[in-house]
Protein backbone atom coordinates (compact mmCIF):
# COMPACT_ATOMS: atom_id res chain seq x y z
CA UNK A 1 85.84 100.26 126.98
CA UNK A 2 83.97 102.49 124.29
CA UNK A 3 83.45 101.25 121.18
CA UNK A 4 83.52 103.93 118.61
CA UNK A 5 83.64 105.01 114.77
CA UNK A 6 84.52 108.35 113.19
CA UNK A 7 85.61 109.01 109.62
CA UNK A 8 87.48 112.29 108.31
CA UNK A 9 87.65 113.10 104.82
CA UNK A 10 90.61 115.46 103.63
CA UNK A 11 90.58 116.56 99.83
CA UNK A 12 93.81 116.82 98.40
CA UNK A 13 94.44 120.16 96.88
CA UNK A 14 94.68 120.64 93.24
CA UNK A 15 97.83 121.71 93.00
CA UNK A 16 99.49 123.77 90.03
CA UNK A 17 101.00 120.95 89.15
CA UNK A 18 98.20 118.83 88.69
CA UNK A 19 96.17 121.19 86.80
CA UNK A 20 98.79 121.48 84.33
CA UNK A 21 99.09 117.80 83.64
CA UNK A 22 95.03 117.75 82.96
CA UNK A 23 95.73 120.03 80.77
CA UNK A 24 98.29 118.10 78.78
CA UNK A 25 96.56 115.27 79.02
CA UNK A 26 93.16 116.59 77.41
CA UNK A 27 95.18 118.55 74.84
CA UNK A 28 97.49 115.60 73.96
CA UNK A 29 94.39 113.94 73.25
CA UNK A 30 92.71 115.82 71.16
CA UNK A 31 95.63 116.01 69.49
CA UNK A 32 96.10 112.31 69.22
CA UNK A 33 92.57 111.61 67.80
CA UNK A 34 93.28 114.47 65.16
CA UNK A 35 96.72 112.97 63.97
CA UNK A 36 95.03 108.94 64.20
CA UNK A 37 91.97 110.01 62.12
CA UNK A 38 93.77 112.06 59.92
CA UNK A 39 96.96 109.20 59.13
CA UNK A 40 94.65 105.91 59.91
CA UNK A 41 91.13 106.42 58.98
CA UNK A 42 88.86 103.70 60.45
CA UNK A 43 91.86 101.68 62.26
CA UNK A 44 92.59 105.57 63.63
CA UNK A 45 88.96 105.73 64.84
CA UNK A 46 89.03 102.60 66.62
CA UNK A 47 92.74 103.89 68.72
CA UNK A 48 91.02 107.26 69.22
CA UNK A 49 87.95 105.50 71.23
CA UNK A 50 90.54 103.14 73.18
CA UNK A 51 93.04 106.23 73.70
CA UNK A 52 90.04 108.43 75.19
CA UNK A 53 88.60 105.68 77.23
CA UNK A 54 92.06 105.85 78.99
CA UNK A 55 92.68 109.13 79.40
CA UNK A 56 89.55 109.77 80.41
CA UNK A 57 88.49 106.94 82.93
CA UNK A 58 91.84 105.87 83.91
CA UNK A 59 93.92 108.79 84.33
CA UNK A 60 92.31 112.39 84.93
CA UNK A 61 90.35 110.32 87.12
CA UNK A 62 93.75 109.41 89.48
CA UNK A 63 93.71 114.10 89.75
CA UNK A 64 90.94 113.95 91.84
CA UNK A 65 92.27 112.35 95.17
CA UNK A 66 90.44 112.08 98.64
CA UNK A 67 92.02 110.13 102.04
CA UNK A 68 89.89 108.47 104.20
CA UNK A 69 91.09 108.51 107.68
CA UNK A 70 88.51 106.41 110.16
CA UNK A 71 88.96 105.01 113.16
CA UNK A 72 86.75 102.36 114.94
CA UNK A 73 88.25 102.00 118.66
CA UNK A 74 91.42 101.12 118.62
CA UNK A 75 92.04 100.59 114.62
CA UNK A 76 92.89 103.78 112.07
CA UNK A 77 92.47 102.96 108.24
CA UNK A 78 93.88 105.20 105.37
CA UNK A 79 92.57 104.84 102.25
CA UNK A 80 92.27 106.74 98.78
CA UNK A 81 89.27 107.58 97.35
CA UNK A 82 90.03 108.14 93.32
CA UNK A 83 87.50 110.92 91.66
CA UNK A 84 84.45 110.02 94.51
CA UNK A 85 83.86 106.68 92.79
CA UNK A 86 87.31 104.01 93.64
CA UNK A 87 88.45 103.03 96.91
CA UNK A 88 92.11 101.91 97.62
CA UNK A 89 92.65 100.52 100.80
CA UNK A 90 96.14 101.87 102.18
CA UNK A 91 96.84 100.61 105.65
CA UNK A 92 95.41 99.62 108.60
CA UNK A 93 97.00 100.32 112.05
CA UNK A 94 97.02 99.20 115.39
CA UNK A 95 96.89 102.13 117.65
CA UNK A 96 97.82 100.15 120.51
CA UNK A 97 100.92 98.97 118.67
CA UNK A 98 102.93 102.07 117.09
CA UNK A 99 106.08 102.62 118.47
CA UNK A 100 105.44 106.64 117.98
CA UNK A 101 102.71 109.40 117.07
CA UNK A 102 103.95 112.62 117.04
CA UNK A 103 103.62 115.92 114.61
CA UNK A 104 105.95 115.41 111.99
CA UNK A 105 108.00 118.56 112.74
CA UNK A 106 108.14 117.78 116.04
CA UNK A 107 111.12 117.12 118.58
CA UNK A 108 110.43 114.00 119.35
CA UNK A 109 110.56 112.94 115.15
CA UNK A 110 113.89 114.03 114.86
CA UNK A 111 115.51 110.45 115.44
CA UNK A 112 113.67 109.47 112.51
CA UNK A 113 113.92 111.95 109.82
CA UNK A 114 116.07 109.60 108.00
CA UNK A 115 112.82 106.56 107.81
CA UNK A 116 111.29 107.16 104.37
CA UNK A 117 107.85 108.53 104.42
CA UNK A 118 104.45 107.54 103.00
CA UNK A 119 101.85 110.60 102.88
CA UNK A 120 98.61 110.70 103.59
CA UNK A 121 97.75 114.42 102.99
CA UNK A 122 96.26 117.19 101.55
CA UNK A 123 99.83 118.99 100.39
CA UNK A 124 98.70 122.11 102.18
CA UNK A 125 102.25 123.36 103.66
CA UNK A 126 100.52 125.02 106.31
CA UNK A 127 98.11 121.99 107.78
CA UNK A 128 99.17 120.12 110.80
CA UNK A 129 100.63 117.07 110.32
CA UNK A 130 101.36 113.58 112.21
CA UNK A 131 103.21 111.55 111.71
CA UNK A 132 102.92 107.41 113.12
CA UNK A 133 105.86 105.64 113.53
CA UNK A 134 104.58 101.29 112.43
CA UNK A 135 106.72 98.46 113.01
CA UNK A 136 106.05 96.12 110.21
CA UNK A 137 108.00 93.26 108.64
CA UNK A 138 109.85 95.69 106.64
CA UNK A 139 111.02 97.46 109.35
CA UNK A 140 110.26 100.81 110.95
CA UNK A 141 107.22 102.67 108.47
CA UNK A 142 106.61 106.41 108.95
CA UNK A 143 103.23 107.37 107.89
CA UNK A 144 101.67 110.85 107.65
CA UNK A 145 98.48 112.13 108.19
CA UNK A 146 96.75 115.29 108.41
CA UNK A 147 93.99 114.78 111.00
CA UNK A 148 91.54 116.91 112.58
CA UNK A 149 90.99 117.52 116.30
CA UNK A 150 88.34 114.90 116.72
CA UNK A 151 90.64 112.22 115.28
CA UNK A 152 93.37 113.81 116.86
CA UNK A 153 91.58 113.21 120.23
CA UNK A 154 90.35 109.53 119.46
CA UNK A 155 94.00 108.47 118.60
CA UNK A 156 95.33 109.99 122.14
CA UNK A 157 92.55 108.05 123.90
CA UNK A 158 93.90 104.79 122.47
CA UNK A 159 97.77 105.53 122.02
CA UNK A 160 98.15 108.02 125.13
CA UNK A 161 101.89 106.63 125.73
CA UNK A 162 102.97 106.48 122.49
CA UNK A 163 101.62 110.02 121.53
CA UNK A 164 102.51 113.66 121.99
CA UNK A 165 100.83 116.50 120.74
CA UNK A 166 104.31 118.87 121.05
């Protein structure tokens, strides 16, 4: 058997939505710091410095998303990568073990539109997605991911009953 390792990196787009709420956030802010100083004076200081510290390294930070997909032979991780710096392990999956790979508006998913699902993706309505059907103790998981051709290929070498491309 070959042993192998790939990686794929997929940015998540900014979205509208997400630009907006930096937006808010950076205002409400500086608006915060104004009003503390202003009504508090030195204790207002002190809540402005913790209040930025949040915003700012906590949650504009949690705007900037990246998924790691990689695969090393028969395993695929997911995981989040926060603004290039965190790492958030997602999942791990047995290839050899899903009950079903298949793109998510496919045929072949339509028994299972009703299983909630967990995305992996870049929100781009137009990308190909897939999605992998997991038993796990919680029952049947259905997780989507946007993968290129490389991975695409790599998966169907290790789940080629399980997956369709159609």
């Amino acid at each position: 058997m070959d042993n192998y390792f790939y990686e794929q990196i997929l940015e998540v787009k900014n979205h509208e939505e997400g630009k907006k709420l930096r937006v808010v956030l950076i205002a409400l802010s500086i608006l915060a710091v104004l009003v503390l100083n202003f009504f508090l004076a030195f204790i207002g200081t002190i809540a402005s410095v913790i209040l930025l510290i949040v915003v700012f390294k906590i949650f504009l930070p949690r705007l900037n998303i990246e998924f790691e997909y990689s695969i090393t032979n028969n395993f695929l991780q997911i995981a989040t990568i926060y603004n290039k710096e965190k790492r958030k392990e997602n999942v791990t999956i047995d290839i050899k073990e899903v009950e079903l790979i298949a793109p998510t508006n496919s045929v072949k998913m339509d028994y299972y539109r009703n299983i909630k699902k967990e995305f992996f993706t870049s929100g781009n309505q137009d990308a190909i997605t897939y999605s992998i059907l997991v038993k796990t103790d919680k029952g049947l998981q259905n997780i989507v991911i946007e993968p290129d051709d490389r991975l695409v290929e790599l998966i169907k070498k290790q789940a080629s009953v399980n997956m369709y491309l159609k």
